[in-house]
C-alpha atoms as a PDB file:
ATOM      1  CA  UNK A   1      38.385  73.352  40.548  1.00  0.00           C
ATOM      2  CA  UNK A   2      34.911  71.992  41.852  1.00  0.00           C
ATOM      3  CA  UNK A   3      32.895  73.823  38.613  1.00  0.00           C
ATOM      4  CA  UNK A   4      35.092  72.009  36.402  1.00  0.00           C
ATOM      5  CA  UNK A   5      35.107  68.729  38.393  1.00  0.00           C
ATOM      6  CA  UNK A   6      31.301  68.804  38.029  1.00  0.00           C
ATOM      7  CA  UNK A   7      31.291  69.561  34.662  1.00  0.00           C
ATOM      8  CA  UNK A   8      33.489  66.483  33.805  1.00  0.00           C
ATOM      9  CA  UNK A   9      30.674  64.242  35.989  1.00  0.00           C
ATOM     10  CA  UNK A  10      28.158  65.750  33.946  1.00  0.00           C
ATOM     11  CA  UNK A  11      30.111  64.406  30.816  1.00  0.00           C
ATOM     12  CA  UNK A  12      30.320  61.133  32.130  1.00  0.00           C
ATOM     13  CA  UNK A  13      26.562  61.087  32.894  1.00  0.00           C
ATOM     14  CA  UNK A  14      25.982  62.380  29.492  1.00  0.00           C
ATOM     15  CA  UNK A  15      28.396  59.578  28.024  1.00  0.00           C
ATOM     16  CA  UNK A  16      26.791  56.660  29.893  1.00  0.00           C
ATOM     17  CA  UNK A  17      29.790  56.231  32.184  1.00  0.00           C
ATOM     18  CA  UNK A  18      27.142  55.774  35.181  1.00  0.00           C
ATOM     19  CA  UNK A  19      29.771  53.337  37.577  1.00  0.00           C
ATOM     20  CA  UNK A  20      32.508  56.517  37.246  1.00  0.00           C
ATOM     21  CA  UNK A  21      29.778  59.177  37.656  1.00  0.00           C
ATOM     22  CA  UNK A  22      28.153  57.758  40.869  1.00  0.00           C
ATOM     23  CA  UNK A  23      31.915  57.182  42.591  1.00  0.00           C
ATOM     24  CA  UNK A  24      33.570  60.260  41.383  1.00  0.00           C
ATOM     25  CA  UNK A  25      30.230  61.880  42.566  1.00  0.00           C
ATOM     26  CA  UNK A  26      29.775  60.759  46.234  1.00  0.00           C
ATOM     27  CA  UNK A  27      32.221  62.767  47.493  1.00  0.00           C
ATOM     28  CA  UNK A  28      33.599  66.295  46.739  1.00  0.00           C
ATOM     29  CA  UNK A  29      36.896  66.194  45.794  1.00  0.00           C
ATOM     30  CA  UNK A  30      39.681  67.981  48.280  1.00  0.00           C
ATOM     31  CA  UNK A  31      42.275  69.534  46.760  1.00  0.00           C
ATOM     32  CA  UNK A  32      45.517  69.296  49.472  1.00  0.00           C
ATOM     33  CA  UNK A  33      48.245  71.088  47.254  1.00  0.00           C
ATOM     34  CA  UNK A  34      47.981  73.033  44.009  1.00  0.00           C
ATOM     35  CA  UNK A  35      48.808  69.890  42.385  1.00  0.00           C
ATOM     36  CA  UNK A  36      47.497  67.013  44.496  1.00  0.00           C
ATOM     37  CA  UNK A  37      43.890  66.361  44.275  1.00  0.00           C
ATOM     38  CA  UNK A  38      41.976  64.224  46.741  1.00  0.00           C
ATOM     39  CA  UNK A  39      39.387  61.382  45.817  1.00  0.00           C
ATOM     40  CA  UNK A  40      37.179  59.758  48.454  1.00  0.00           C
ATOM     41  CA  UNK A  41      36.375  56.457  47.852  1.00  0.00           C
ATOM     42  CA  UNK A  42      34.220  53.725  49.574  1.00  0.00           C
ATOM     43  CA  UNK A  43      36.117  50.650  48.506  1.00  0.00           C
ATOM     44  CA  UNK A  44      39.533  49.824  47.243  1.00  0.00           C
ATOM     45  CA  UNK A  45      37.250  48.550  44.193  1.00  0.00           C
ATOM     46  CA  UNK A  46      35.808  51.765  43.708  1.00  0.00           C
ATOM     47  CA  UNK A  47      39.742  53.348  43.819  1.00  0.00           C
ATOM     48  CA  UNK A  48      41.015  50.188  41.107  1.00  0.00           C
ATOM     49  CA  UNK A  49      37.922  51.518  38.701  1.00  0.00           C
ATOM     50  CA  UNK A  50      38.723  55.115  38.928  1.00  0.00           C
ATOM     51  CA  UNK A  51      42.715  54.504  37.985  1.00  0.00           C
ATOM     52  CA  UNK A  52      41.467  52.293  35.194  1.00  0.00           C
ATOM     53  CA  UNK A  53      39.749  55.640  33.997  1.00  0.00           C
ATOM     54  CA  UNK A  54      42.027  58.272  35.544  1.00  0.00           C
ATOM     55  CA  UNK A  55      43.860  58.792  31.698  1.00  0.00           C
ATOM     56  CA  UNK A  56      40.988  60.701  30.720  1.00  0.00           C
ATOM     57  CA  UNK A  57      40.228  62.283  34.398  1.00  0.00           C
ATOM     58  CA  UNK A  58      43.943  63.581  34.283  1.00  0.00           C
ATOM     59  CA  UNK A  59      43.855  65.018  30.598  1.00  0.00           C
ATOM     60  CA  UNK A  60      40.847  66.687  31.677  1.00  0.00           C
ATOM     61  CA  UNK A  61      41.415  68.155  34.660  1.00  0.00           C
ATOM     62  CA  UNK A  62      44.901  69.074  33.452  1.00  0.00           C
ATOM     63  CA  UNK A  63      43.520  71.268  29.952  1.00  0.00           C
ATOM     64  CA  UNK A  64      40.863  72.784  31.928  1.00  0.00           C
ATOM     65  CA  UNK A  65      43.149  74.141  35.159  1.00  0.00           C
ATOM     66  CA  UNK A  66      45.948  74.711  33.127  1.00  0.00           C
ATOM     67  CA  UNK A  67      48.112  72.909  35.379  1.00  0.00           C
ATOM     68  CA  UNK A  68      49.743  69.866  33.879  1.00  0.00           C
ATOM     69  CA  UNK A  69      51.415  69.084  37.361  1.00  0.00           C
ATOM     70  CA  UNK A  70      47.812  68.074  38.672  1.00  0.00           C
ATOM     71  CA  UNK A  71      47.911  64.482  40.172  1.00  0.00           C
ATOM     72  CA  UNK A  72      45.321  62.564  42.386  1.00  0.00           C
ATOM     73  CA  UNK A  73      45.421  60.589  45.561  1.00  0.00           C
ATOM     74  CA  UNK A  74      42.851  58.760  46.874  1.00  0.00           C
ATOM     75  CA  UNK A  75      41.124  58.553  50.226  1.00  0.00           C
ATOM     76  CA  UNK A  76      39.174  55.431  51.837  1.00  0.00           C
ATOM     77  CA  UNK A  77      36.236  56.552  53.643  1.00  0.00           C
ATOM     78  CA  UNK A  78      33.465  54.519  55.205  1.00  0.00           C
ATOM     79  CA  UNK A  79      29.963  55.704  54.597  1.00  0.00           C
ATOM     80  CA  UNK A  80      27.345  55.871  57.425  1.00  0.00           C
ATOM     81  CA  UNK A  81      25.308  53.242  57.279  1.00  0.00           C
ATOM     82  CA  UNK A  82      21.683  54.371  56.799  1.00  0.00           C
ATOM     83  CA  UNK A  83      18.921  52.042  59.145  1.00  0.00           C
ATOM     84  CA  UNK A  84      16.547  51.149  56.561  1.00  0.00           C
ATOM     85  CA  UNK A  85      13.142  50.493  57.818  1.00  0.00           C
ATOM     86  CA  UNK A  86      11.471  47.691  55.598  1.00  0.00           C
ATOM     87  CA  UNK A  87       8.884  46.178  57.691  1.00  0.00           C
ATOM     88  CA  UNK A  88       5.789  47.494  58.670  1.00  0.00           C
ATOM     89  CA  UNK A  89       6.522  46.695  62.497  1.00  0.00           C
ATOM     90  CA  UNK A  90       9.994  48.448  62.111  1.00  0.00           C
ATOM     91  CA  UNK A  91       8.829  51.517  60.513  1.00  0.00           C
ATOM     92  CA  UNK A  92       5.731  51.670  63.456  1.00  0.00           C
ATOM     93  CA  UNK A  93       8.409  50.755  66.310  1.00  0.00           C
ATOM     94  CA  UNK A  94      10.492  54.053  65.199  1.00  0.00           C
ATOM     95  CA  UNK A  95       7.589  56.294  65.081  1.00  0.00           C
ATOM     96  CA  UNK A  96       6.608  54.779  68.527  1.00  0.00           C
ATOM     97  CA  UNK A  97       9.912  56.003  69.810  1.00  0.00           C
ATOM     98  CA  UNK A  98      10.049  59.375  68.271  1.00  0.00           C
ATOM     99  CA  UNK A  99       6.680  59.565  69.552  1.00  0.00           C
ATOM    100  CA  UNK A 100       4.941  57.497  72.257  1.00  0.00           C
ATOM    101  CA  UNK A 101       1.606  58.662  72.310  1.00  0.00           C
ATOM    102  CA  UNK A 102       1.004  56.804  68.911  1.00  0.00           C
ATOM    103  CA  UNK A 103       0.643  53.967  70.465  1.00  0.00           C
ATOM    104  CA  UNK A 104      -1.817  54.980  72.736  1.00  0.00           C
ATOM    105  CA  UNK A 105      -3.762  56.324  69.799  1.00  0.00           C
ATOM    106  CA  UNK A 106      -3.030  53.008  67.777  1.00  0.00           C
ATOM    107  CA  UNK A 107      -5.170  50.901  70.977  1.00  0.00           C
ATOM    108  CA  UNK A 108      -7.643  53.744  71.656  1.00  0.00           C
ATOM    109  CA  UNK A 109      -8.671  52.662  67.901  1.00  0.00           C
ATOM    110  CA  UNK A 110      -7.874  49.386  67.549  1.00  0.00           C
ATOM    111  CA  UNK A 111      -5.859  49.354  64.797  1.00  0.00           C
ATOM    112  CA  UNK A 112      -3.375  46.500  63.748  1.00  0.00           C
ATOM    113  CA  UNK A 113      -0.142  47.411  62.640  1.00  0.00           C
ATOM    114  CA  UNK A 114      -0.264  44.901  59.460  1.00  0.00           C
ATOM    115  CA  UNK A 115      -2.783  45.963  56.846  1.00  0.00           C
END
């Protein structure tokens, strides 16, 4: 089921369907029965856009497993929010802490954190 679920992805990359392509792509899909199919999604946004487009998903995934019973569900999920570091005194502050002695190097040679 996952080969053919990434070859319909590639399709929609191929087909310029980039806002289905990066949901239906975030998340491996589970399958919980042989005929119930599991979508994570981030948003019920995200879940509203892939129904819209779930006529062609089904007839897909349907012709290609040679199930026609195939249905999907969705799942929300909340995605770990990454700590971007933007500043130059962020970024320096987390190597400090992952390592301490940089600081000691950063006075030893007087260096300013701001270029």
């Amino acid at each position: 089921m996952l080969e053919i679920w990434n070859k319909y992805i590639q399709i929609l990359k191929s087909t310029d369907k980039i806002n289905l392509f990066t949901i239906l792509n975030n998340f491996a899909p589970k399958l919980i029965s042989p005929v119930l199919i599991e979508i994570s999604v981030e948003s019920k946004t995200q879940e509203q856009f892939v129904v819209q487009e779930s006529v062609e998903l089904m007839n897909y995934l349907r012709n290609q497993l040679n199930n026609f019973a195939v249905d999907i569900t969705f799942k929300l999920v909340e995605r770990k929010i990454e700590n971007r570091l933007y500043g130059n005194r962020e970024k320096y502050d987390y190597l400090v802490n992952k390592n301490p002695k940089l600081d000691d190097l950063r006075k030893r040679f007087n260096l300013d954190i701001n270029p």
